[in-house]
N, C-alpha and C. Protein backbone atom coordinates (compact mmCIF):
# COMPACT_ATOMS: atom_id res chain seq x y z
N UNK A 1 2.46 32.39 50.53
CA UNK A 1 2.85 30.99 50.49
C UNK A 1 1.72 30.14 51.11
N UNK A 2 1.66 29.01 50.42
CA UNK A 2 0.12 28.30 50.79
C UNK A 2 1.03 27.22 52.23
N UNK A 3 0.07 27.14 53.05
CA UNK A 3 0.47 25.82 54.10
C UNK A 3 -0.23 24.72 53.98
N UNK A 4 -0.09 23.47 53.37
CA UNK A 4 -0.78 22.44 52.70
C UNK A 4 -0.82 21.49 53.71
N UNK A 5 -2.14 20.90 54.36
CA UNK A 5 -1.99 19.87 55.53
C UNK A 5 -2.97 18.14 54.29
N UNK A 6 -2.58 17.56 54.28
CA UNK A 6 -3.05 15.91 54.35
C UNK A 6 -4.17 15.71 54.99
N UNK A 7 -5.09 15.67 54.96
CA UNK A 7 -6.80 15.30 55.65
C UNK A 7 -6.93 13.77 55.12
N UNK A 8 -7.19 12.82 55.46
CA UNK A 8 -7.79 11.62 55.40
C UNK A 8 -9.06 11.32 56.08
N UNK A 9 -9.83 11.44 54.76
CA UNK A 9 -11.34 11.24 55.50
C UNK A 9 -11.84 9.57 55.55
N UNK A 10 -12.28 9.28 56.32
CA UNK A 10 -12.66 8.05 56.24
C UNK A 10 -14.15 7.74 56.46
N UNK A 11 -14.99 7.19 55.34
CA UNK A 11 -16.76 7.31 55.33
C UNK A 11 -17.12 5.88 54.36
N UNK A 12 -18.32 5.99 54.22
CA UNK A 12 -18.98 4.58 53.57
C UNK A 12 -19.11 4.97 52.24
N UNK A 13 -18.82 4.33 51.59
CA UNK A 13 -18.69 4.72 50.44
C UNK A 13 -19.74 3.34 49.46
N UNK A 14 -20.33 4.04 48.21
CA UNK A 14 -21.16 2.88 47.81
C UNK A 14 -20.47 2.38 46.46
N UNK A 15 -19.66 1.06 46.28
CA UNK A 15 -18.57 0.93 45.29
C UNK A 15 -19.51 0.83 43.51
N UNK A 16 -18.55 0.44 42.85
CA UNK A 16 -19.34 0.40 41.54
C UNK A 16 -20.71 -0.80 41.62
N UNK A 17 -19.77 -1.60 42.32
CA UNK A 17 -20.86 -3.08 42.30
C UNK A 17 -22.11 -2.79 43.46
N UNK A 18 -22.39 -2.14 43.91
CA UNK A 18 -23.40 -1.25 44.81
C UNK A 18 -23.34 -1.81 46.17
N UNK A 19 -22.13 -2.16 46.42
CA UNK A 19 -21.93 -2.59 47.97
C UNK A 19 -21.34 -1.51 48.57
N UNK A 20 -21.55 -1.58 49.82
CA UNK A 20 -21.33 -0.27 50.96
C UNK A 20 -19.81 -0.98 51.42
N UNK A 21 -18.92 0.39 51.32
CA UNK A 21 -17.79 -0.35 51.85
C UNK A 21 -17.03 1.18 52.99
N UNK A 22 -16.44 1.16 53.33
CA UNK A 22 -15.33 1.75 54.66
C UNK A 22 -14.33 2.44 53.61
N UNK A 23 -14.46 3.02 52.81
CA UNK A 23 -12.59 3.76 52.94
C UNK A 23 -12.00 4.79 53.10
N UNK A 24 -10.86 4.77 53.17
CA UNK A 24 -10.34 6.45 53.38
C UNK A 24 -9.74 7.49 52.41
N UNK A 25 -9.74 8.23 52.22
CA UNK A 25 -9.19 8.99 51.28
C UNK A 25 -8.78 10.18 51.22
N UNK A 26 -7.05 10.36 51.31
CA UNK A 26 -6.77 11.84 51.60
C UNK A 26 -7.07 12.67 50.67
N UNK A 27 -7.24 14.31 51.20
CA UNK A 27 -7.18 14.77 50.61
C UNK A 27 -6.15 16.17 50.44
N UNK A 28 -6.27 16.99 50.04
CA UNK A 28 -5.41 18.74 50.36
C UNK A 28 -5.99 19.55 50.67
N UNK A 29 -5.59 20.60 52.13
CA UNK A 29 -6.10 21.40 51.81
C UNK A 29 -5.32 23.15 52.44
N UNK A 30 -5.58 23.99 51.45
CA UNK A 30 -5.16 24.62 52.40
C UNK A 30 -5.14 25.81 53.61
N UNK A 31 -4.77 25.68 54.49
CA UNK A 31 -5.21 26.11 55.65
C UNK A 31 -4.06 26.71 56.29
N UNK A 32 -4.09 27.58 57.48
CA UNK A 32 -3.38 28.34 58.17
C UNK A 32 -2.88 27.28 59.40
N UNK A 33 -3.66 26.64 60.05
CA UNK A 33 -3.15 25.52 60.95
C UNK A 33 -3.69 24.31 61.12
N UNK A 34 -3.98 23.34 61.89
CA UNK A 34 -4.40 22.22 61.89
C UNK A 34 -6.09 22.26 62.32
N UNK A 35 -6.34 22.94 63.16
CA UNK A 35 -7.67 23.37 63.55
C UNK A 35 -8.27 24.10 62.21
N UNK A 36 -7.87 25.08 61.37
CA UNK A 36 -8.66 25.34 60.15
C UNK A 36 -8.61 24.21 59.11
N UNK A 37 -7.44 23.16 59.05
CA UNK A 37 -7.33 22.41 58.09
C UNK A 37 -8.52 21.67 58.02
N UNK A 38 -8.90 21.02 59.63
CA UNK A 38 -10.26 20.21 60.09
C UNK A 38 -11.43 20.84 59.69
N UNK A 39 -11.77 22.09 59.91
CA UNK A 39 -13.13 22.96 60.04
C UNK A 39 -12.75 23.33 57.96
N UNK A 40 -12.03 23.37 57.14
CA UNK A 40 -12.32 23.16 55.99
C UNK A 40 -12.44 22.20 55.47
N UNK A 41 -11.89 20.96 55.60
CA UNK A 41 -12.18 19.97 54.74
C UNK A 41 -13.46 19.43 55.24
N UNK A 42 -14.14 19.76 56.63
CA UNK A 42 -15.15 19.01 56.99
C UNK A 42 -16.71 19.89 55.72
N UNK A 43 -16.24 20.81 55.59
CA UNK A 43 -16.95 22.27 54.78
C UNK A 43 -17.16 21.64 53.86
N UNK A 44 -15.71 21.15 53.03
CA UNK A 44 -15.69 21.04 51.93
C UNK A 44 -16.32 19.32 51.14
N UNK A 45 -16.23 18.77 52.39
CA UNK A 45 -16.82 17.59 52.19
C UNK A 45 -17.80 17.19 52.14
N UNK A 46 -18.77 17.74 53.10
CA UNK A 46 -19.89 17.85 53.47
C UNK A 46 -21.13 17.59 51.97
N UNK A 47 -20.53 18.41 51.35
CA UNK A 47 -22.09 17.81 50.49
C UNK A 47 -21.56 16.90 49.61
N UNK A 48 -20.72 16.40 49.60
CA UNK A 48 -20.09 15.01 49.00
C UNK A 48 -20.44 13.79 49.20
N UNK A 49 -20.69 13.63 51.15
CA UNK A 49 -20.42 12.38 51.49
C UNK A 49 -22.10 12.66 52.06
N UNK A 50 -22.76 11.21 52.00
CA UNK A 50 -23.81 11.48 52.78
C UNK A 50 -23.64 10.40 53.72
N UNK A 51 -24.14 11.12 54.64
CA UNK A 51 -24.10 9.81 56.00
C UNK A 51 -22.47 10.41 56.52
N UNK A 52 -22.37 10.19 57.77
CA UNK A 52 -21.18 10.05 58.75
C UNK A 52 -20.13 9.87 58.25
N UNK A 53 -19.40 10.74 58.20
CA UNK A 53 -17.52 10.34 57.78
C UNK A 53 -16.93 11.36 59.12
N UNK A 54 -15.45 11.08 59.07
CA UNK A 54 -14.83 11.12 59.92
C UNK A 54 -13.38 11.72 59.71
N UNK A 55 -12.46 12.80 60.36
CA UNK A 55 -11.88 12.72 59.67
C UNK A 55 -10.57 12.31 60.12
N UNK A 56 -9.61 11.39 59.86
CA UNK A 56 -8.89 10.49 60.51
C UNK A 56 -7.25 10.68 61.09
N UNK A 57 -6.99 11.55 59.78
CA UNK A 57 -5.22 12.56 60.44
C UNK A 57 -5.96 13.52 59.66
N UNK A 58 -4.38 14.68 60.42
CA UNK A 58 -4.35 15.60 59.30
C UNK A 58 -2.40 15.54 59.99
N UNK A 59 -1.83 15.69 58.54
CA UNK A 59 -0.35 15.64 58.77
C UNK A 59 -0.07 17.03 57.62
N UNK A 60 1.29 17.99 58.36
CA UNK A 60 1.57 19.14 57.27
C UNK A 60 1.95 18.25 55.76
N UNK A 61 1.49 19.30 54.59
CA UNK A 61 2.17 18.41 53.94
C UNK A 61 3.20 19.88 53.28
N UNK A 62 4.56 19.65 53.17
CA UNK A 62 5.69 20.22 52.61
C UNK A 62 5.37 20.52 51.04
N UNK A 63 4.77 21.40 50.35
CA UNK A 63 4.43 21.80 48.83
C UNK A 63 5.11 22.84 48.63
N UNK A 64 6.36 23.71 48.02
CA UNK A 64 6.74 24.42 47.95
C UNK A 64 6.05 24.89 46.71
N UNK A 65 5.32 24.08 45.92
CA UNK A 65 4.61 24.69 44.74
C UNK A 65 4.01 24.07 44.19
N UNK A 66 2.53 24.44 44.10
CA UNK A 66 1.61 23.39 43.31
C UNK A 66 1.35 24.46 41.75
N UNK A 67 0.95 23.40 40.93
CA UNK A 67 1.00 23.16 39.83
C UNK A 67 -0.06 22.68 38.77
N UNK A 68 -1.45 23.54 39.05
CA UNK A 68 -2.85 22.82 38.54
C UNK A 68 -3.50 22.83 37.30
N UNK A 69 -3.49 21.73 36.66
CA UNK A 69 -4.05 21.62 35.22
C UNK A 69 -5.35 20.67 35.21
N UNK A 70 -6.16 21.62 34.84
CA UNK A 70 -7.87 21.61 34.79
C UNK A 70 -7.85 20.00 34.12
N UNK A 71 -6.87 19.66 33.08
CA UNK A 71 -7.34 18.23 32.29
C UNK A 71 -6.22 16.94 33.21
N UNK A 72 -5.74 17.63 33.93
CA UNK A 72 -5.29 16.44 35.05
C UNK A 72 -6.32 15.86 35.79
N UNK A 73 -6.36 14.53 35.93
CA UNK A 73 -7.62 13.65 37.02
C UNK A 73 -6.40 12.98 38.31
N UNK A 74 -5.08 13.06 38.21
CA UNK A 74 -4.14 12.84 39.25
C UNK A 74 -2.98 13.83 39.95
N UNK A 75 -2.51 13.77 41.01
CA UNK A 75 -1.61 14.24 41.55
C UNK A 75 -0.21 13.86 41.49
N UNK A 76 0.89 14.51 40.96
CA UNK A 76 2.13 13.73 41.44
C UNK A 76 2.62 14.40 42.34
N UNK A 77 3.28 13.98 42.96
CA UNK A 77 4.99 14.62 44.34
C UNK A 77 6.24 14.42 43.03
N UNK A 78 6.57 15.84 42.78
CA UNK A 78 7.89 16.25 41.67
C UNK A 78 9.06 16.32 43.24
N UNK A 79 10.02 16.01 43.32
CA UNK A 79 11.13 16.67 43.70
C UNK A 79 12.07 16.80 42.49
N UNK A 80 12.45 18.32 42.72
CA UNK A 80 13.35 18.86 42.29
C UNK A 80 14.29 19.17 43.01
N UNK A 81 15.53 19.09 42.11
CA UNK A 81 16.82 20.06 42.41
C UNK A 81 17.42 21.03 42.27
N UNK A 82 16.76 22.12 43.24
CA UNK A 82 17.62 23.53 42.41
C UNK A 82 18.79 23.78 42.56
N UNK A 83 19.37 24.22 41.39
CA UNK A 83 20.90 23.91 40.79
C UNK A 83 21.85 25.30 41.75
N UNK A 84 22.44 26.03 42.33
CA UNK A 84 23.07 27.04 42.58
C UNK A 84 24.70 26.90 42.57
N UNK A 85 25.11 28.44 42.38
CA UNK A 85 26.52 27.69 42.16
C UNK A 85 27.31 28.46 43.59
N UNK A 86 27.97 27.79 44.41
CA UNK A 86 28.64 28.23 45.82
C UNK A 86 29.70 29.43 44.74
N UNK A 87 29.65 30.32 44.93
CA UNK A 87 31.00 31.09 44.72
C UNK A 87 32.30 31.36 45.53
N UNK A 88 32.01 30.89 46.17
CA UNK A 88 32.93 30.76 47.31
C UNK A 88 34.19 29.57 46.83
N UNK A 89 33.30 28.64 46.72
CA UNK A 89 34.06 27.29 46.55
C UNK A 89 33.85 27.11 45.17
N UNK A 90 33.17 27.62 44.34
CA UNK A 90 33.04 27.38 42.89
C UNK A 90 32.11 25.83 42.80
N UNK A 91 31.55 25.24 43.49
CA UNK A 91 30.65 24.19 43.27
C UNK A 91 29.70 24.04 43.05
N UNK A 92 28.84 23.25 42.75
CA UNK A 92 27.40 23.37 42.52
C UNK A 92 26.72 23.08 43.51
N UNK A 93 25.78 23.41 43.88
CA UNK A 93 24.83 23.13 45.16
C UNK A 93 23.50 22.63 44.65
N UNK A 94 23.20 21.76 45.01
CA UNK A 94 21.69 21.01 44.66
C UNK A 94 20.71 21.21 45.98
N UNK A 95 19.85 21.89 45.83
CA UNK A 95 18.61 22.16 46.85
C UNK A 95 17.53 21.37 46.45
N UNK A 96 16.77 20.35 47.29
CA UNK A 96 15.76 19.61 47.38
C UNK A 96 14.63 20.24 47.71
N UNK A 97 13.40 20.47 46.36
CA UNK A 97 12.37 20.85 46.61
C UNK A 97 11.46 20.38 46.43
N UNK A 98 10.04 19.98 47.27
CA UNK A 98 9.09 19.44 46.77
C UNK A 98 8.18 19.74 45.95
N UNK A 99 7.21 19.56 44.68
CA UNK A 99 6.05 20.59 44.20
C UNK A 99 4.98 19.15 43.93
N UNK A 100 3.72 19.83 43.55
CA UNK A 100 2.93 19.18 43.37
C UNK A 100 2.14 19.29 42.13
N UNK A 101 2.24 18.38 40.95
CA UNK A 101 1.52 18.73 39.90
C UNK A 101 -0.06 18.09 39.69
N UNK A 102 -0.31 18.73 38.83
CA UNK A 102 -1.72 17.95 38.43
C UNK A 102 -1.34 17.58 36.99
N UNK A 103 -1.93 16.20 36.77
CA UNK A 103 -1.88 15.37 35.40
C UNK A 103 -2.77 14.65 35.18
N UNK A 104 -2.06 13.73 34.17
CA UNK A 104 -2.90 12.68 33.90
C UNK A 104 -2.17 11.63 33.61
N UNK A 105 -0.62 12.21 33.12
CA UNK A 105 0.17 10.47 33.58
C UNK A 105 1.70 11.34 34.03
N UNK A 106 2.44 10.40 34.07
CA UNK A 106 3.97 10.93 34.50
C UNK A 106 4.37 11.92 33.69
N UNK A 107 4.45 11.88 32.30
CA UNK A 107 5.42 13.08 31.57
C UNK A 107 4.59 14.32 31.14
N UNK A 108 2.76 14.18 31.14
CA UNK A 108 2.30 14.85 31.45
C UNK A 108 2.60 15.89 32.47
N UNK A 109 3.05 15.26 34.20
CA UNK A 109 3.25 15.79 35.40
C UNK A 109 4.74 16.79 34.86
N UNK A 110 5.68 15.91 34.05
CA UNK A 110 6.93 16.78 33.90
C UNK A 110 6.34 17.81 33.03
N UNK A 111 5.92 17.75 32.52
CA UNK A 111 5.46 18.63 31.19
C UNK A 111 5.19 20.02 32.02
N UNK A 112 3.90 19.96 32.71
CA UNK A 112 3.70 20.88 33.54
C UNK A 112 4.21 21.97 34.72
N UNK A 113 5.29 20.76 35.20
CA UNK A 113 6.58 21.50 35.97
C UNK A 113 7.27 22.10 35.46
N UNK A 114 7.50 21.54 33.90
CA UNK A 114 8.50 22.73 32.98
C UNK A 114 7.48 23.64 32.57
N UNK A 115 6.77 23.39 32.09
CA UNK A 115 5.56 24.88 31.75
C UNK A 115 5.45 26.03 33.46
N UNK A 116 5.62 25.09 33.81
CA UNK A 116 5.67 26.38 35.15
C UNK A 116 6.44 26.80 35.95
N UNK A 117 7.60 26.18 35.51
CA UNK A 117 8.87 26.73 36.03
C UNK A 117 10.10 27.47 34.52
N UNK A 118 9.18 27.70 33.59
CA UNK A 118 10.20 28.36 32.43
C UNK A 118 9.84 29.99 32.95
N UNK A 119 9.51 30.74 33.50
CA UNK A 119 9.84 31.96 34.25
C UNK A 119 10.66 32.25 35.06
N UNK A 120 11.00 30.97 35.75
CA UNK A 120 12.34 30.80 36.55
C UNK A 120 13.58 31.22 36.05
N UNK A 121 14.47 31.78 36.68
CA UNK A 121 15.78 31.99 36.39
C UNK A 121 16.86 30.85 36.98
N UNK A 122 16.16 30.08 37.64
CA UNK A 122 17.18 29.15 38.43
C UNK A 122 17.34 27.60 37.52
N UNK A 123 18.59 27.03 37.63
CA UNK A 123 18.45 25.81 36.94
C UNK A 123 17.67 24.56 37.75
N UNK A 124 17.14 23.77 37.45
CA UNK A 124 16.94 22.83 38.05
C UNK A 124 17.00 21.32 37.55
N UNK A 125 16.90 20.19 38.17
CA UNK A 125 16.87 18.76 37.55
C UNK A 125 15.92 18.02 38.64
N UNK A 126 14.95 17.20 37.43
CA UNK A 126 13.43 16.51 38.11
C UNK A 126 14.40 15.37 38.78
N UNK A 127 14.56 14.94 39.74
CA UNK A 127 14.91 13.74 40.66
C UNK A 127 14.03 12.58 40.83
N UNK A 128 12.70 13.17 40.75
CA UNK A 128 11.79 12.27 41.36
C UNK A 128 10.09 12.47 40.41
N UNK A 129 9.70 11.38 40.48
CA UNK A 129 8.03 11.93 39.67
C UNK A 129 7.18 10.58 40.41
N UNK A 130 6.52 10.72 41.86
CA UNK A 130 5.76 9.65 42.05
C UNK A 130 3.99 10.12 42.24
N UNK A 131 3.34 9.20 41.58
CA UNK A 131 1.86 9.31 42.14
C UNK A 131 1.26 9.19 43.02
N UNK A 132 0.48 10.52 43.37
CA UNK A 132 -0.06 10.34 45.00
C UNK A 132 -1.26 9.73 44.98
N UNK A 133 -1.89 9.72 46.38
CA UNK A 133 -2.87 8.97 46.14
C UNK A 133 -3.86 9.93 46.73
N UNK A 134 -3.65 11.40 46.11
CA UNK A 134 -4.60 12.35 46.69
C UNK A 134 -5.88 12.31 45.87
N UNK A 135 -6.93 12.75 46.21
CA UNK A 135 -8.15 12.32 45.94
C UNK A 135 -8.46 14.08 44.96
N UNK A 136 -8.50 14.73 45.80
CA UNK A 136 -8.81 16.12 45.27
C UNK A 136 -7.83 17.33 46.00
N UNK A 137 -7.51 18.67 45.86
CA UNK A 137 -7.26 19.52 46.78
C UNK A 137 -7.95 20.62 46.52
N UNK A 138 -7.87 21.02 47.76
CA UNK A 138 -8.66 22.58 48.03
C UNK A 138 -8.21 23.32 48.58
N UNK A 139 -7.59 24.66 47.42
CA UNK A 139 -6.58 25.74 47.88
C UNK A 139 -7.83 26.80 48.15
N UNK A 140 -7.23 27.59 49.05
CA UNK A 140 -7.60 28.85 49.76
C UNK A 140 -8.49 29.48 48.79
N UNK A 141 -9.98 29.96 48.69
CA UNK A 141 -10.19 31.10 47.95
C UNK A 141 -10.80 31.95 48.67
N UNK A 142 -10.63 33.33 48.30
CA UNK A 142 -11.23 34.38 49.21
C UNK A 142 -13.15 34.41 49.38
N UNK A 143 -13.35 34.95 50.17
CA UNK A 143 -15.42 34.87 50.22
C UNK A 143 -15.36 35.54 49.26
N UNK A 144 -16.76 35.03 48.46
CA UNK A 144 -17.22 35.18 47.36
C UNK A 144 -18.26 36.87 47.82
N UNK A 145 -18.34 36.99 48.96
CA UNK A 145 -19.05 38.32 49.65
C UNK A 145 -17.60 39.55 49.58
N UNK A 146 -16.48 39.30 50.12
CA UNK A 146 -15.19 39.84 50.05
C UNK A 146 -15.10 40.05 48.54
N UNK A 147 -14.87 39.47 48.01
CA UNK A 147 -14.62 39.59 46.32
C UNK A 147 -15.69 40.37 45.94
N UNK A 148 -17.34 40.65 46.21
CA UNK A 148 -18.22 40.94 45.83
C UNK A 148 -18.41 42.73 46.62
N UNK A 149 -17.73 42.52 47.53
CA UNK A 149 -17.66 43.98 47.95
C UNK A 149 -16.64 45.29 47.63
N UNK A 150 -15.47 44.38 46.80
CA UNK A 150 -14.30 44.89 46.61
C UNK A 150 -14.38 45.48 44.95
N UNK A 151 -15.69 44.63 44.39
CA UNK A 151 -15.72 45.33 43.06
C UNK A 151 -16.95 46.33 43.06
N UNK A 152 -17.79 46.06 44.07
CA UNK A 152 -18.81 47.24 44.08
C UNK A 152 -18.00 48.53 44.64
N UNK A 153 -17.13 48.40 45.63
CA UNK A 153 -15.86 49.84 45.66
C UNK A 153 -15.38 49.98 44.96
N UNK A 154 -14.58 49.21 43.95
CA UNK A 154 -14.40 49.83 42.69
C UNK A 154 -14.92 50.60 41.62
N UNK A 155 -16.26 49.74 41.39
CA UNK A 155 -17.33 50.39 40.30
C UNK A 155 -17.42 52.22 41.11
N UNK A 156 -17.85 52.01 42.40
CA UNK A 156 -18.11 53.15 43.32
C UNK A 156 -17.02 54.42 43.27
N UNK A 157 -15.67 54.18 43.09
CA UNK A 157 -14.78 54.84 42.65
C UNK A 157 -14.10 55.42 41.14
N UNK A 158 -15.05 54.64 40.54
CA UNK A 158 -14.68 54.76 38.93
C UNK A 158 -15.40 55.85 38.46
N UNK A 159 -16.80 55.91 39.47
CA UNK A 159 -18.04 56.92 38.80
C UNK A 159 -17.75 58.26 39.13
């Protein structure tokens, strides 16, 4: 399970009209606690921004499931409702979950939540579809040295 923290970096930025301006801009990333959240996004930023940025919060952010499509340029926040039925009492139970898609407009974002939740066995209903104002995210990938040692033991075991 990924732990997703909110980074808001704040640096100079040079706008279209070529004036130098101040802004901030969260981003995702994910990390094990608040101290790795800092020491990656500063990583990950780094050859982005030139000159001094800063980085301004970092708040958890609640993603029970992200959702990434390469031709999305935006983020939405989906809450869903997963549907269960109490047997006890015979009722329906609605569970509030958050996910995070990548798009490019709103039904795009639904589109994708149903493409990635039709493996599911559980029912659910979209409640919510708002646009974030996340800039980019950056999920966990393993060292590219780790990955690179794990297939030379393989090859090494095959022979």
């Amino acid at each position: 399970m990924h732990n997703w923290f909110e980074c808001k970096i704040n640096y100079e930025k040079i706008a279209e009209d070529g004036i130098q301006k101040k802004v901030t801009e969260p981003y995702l990333v994910d990390a094990l606690s608040f101290t790795e959240a800092e020491a990656r996004i500063i990583e990950e930023m780094r050859p982005y921004i030139s000159g001094d940025f800063t980085v301004m919060d970092i708040k958890r952010a609640r993603y029970s499931e992200t959702f990434l499509n390469d031709t999305g340029d935006r983020f939405y926040k989906v809450k869903i409702h997963m549907i269960t039925l109490d047997e006890k009492s015979g009722t329906e139970k609605k569970t509030p979950v958050q996910m995070l898609a990548q798009a490019s407009t709103i039904h795009d974002a639904i589109s994708v939540i149903d493409t990635g939740m039709k493996g599911t066995m559980a029912d659910y209903v979209i409640a919510s579809v708002t646009e974030t104002a996340l800039m980019d995210i950056f999920p966990f990938v393993a060292e590219a040295k780790t990955i690179e040692k794990s297939e030379e033991e393989t090859a090494d075991s095959d022979e």
